[in-house]
Protein backbone atom coordinates (compact mmCIF):
# COMPACT_ATOMS: atom_id res chain seq x y z
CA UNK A 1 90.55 -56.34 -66.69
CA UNK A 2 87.23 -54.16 -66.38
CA UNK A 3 85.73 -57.83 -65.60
CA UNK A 4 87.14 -58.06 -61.69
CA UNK A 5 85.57 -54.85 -60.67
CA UNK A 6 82.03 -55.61 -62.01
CA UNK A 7 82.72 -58.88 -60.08
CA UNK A 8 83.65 -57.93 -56.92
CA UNK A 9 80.57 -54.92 -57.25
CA UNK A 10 78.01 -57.18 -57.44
CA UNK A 11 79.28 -59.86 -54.63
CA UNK A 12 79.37 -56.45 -52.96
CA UNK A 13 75.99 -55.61 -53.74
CA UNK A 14 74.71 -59.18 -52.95
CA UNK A 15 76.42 -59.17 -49.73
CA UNK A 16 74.50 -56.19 -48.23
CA UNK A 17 71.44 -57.76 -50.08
CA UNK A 18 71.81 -60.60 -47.56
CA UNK A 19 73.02 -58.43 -44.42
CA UNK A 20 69.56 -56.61 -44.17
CA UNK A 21 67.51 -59.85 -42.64
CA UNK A 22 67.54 -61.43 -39.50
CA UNK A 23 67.81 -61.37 -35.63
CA UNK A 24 70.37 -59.93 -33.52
CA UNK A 25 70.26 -61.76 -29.54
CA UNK A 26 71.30 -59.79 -26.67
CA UNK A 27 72.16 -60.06 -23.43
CA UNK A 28 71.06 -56.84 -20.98
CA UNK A 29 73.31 -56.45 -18.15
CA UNK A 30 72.09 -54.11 -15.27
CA UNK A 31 74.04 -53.11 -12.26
CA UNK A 32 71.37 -52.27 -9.58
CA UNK A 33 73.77 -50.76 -6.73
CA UNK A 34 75.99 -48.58 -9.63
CA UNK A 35 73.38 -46.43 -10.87
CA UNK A 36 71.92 -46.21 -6.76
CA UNK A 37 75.04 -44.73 -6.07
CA UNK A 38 74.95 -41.75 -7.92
CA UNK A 39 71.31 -40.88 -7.47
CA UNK A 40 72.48 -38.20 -5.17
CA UNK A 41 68.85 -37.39 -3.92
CA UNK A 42 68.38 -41.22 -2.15
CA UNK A 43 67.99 -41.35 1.16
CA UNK A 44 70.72 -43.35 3.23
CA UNK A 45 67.85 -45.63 3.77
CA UNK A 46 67.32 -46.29 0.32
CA UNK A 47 70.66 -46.44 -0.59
CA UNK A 48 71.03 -49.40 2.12
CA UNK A 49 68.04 -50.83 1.08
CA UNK A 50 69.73 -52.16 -2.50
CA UNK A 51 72.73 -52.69 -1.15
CA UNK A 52 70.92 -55.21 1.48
CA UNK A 53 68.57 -56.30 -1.48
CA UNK A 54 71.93 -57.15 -4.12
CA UNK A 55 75.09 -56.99 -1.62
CA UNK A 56 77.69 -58.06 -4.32
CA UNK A 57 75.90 -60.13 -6.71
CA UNK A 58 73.61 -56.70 -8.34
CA UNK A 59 73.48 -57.87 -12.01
CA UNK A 60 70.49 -58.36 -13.28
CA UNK A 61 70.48 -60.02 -16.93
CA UNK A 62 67.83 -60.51 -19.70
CA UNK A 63 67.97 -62.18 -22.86
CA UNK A 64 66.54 -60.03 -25.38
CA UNK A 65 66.05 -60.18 -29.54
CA UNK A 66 65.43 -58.01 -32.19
CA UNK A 67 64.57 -59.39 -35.56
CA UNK A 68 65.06 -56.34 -38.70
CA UNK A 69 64.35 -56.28 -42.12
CA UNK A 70 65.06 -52.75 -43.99
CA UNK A 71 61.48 -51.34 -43.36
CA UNK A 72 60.82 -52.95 -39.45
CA UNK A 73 62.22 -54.58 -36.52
CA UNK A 74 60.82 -55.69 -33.38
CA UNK A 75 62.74 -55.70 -30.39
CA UNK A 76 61.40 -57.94 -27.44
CA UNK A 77 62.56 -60.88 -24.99
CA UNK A 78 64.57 -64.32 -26.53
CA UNK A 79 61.73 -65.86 -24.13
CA UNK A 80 58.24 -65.59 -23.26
CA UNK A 81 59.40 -66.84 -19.81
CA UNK A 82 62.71 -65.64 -17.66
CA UNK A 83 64.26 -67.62 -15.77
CA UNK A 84 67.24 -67.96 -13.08
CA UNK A 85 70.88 -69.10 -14.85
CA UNK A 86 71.05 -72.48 -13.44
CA UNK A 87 66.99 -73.07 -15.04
CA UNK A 88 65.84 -74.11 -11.48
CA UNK A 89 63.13 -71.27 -11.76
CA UNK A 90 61.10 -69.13 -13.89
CA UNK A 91 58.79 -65.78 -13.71
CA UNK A 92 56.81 -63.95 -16.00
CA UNK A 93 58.61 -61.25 -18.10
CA UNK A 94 57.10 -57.80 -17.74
CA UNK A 95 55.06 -56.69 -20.72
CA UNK A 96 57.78 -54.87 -23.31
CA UNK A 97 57.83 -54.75 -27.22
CA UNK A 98 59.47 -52.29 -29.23
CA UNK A 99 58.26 -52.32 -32.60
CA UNK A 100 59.63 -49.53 -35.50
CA UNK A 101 58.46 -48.74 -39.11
CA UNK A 102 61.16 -47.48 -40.95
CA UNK A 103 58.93 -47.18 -43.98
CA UNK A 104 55.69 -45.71 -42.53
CA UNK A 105 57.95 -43.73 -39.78
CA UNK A 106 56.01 -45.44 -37.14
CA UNK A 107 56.28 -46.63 -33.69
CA UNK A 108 54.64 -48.82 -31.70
CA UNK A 109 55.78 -49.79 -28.07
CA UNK A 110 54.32 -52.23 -25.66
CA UNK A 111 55.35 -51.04 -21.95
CA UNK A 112 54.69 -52.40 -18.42
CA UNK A 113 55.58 -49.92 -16.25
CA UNK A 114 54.83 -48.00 -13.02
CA UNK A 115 51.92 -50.35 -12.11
CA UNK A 116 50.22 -49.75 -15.53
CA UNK A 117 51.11 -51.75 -18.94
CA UNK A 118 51.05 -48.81 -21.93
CA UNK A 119 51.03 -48.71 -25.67
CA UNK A 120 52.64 -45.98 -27.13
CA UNK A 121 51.72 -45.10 -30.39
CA UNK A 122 53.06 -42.16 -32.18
CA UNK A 123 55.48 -41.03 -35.22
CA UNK A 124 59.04 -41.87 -35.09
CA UNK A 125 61.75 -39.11 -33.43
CA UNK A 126 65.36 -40.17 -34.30
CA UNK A 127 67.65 -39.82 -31.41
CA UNK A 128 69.82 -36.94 -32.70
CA UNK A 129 73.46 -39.21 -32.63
CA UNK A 130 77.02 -37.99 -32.65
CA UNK A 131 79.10 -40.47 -34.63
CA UNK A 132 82.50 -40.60 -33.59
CA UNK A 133 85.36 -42.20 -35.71
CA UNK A 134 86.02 -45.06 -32.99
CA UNK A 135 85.84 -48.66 -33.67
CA UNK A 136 85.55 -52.13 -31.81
CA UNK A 137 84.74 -55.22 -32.30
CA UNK A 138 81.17 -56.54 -30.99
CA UNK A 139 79.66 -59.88 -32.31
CA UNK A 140 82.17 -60.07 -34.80
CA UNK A 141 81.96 -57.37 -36.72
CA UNK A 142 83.57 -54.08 -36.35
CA UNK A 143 81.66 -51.13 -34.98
CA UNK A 144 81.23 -47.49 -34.68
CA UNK A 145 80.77 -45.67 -31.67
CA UNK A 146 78.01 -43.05 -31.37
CA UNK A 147 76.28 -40.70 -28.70
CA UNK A 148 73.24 -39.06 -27.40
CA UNK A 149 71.65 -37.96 -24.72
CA UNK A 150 68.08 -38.95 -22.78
CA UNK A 151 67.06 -35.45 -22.00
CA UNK A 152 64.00 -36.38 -19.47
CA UNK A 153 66.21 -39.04 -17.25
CA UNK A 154 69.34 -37.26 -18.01
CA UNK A 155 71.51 -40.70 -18.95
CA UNK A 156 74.35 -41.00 -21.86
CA UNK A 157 73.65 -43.25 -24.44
CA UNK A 158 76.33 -44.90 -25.75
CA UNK A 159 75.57 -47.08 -29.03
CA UNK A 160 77.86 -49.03 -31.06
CA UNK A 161 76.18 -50.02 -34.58
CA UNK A 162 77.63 -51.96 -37.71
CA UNK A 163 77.67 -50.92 -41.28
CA UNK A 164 78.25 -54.34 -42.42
CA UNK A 165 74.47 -54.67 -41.29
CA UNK A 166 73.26 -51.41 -43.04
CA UNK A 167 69.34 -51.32 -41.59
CA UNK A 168 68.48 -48.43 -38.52
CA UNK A 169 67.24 -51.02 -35.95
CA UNK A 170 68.48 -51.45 -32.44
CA UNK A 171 68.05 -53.00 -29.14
CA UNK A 172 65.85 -50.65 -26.17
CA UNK A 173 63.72 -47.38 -27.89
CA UNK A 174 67.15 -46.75 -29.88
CA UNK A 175 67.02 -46.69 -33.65
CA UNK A 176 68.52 -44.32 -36.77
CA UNK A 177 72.12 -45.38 -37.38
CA UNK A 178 73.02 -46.19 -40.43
CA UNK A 179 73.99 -49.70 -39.07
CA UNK A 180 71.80 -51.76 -36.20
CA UNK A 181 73.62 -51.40 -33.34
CA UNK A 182 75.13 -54.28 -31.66
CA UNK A 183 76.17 -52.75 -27.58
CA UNK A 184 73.95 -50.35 -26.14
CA UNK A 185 75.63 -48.53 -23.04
CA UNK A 186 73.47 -46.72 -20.80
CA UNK A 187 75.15 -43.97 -18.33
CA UNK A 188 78.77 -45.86 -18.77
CA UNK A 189 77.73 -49.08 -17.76
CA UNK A 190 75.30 -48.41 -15.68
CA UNK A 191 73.27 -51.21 -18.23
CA UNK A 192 74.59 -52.51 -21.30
CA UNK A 193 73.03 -54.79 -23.58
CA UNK A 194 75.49 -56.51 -25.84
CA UNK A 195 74.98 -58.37 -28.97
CA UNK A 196 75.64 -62.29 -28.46
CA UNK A 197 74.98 -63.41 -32.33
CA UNK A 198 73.64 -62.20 -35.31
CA UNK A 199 71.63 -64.74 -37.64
CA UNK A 200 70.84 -63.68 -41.02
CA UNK A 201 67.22 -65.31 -41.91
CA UNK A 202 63.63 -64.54 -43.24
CA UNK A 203 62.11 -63.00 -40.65
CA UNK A 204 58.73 -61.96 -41.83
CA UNK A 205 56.62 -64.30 -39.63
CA UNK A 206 59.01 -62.58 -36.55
CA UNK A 207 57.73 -58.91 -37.19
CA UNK A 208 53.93 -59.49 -37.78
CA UNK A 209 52.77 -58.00 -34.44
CA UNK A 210 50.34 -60.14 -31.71
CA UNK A 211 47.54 -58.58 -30.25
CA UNK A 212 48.33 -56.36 -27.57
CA UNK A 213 47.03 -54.25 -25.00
CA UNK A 214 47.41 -51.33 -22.86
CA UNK A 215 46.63 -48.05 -22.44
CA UNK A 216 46.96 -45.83 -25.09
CA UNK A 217 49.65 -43.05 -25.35
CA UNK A 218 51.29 -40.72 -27.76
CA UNK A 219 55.13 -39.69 -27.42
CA UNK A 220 54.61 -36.44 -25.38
CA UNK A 221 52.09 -38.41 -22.69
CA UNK A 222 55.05 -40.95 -22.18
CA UNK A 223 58.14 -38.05 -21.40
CA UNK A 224 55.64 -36.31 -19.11
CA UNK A 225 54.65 -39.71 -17.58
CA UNK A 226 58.00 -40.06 -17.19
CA UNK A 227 59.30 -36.90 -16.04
CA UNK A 228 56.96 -36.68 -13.60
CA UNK A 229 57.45 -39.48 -11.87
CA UNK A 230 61.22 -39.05 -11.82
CA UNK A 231 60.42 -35.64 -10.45
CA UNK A 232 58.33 -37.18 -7.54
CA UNK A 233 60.73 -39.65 -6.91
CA UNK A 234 63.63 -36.95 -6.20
CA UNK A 235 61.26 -35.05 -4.13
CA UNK A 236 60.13 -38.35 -1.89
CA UNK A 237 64.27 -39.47 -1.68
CA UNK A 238 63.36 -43.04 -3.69
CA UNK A 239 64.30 -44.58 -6.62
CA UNK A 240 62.19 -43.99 -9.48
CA UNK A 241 63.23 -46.95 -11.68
CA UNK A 242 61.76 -49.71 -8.91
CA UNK A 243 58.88 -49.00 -11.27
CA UNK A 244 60.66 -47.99 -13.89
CA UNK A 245 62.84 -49.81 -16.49
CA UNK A 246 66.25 -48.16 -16.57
């Protein structure tokens, strides 16, 4: 009788074992003209200006990665390319790779942004999450819904992570569940990146970092960077996140 525990322990055990390798793929949804509309300082002008520029049609989708062992994960595009749905064209990807060290309590984040690509180097800062006892489904697996808050451009951050997958990782700058989180929901949909499949693999070759470039910036430099040009935006009545990813 004391056999079937000790069994189902270590198929337990093994289980996890195998859950803490591989690559989650996303797909990032943005809705240009939903998060325009509440940016109560835009001008009328600008305001018209993305409706004119998206009319009905304003998502904007990536395909994204992020491979995770329990001590890293690198979060980047499926591609080196983008291109359109139907594959009839293609366009370079802006410069973005968000790499954590879970071990060393690193970070180190490839940016292209406001004319200018950046490499942010610095100590990690959890996000300080709220976890909630609410559940769904995402990918297949079931989910937990947590909170926070991006104090410099003021959005909700929604995350969903599973504890079937028990590493910290996630898609965007977000990281420190106890689970990697599979649906990331920015200001209630204003973007949402969504889990499409989870593939559990050796990934070691996946998280060895290329050379990159940029200029170099610590955690502080990038929320003043940031606030600042948020703050000019508001004061010129334009959208800051032209420039900016959302």
């Amino acid at each position: 009788m004391k056999l079937l525990p000790l069994l189902f322990l270590f198929f337990s055990l093994k289980t996890l074992a195998q859950n803490t390798e591989g690559v989650v793929s996303y797909e990032r949804v943005q809705h240009w003209t939903a998060f325009v509309a509440w940016l109560t300082f835009l001008s009328k002008e600008e305001k018209d200006r993305a409706k004119m520029t998206w009319g009905n049609d304003d998502e904007w989708k990536e395909k994204m990665k992020l491979s995770f062992s329990p001590t890293r994960s690198v979060y980047t595009y499926l591609n080196d390319r983008a291109e359109s749905e139907d594959g009839a064209y293609t366009w370079r990807n802006r410069d973005y790779l968000i790499a954590r060290n879970f071990e060393k309590e690193t970070q180190t984040d490839l940016m292209e942004m406001l004319g200018k690509t950046y490499l942010l180097e610095d100590s990690l800062r959890t996000p300080a999450w709220k976890i909630s006892n609410q559940i769904k489904e995402v990918a297949g697996y079931q989910c937990v819904r947590a909170t926070t808050e991006d104090p410099i451009r003021k959005q909700k951050i929604t995350a969903w992570f599973a504890q079937e997958i028990p590493v910290p990782a996630g898609p965007e700058r977000y990281f420190g569940l106890p689970g990697v989180i599979l649906e990331l929901d920015l200001d209630d949909g204003d973007a949402v990146i969504t889990a499409t499949k989870v593939e559990f693999r050796p990934v070691e070759k996946d998280l060895i970092l290329p050379k990159i470039k940029g200029k170099k910036i610590a955690q502080s430099q990038y929320n003043a960077l940031i606030k600042t040009h948020i703050d000019d935006s508001i004061k010129a009545h334009r959208n800051p996140y032209w420039s900016l990813r959302y």
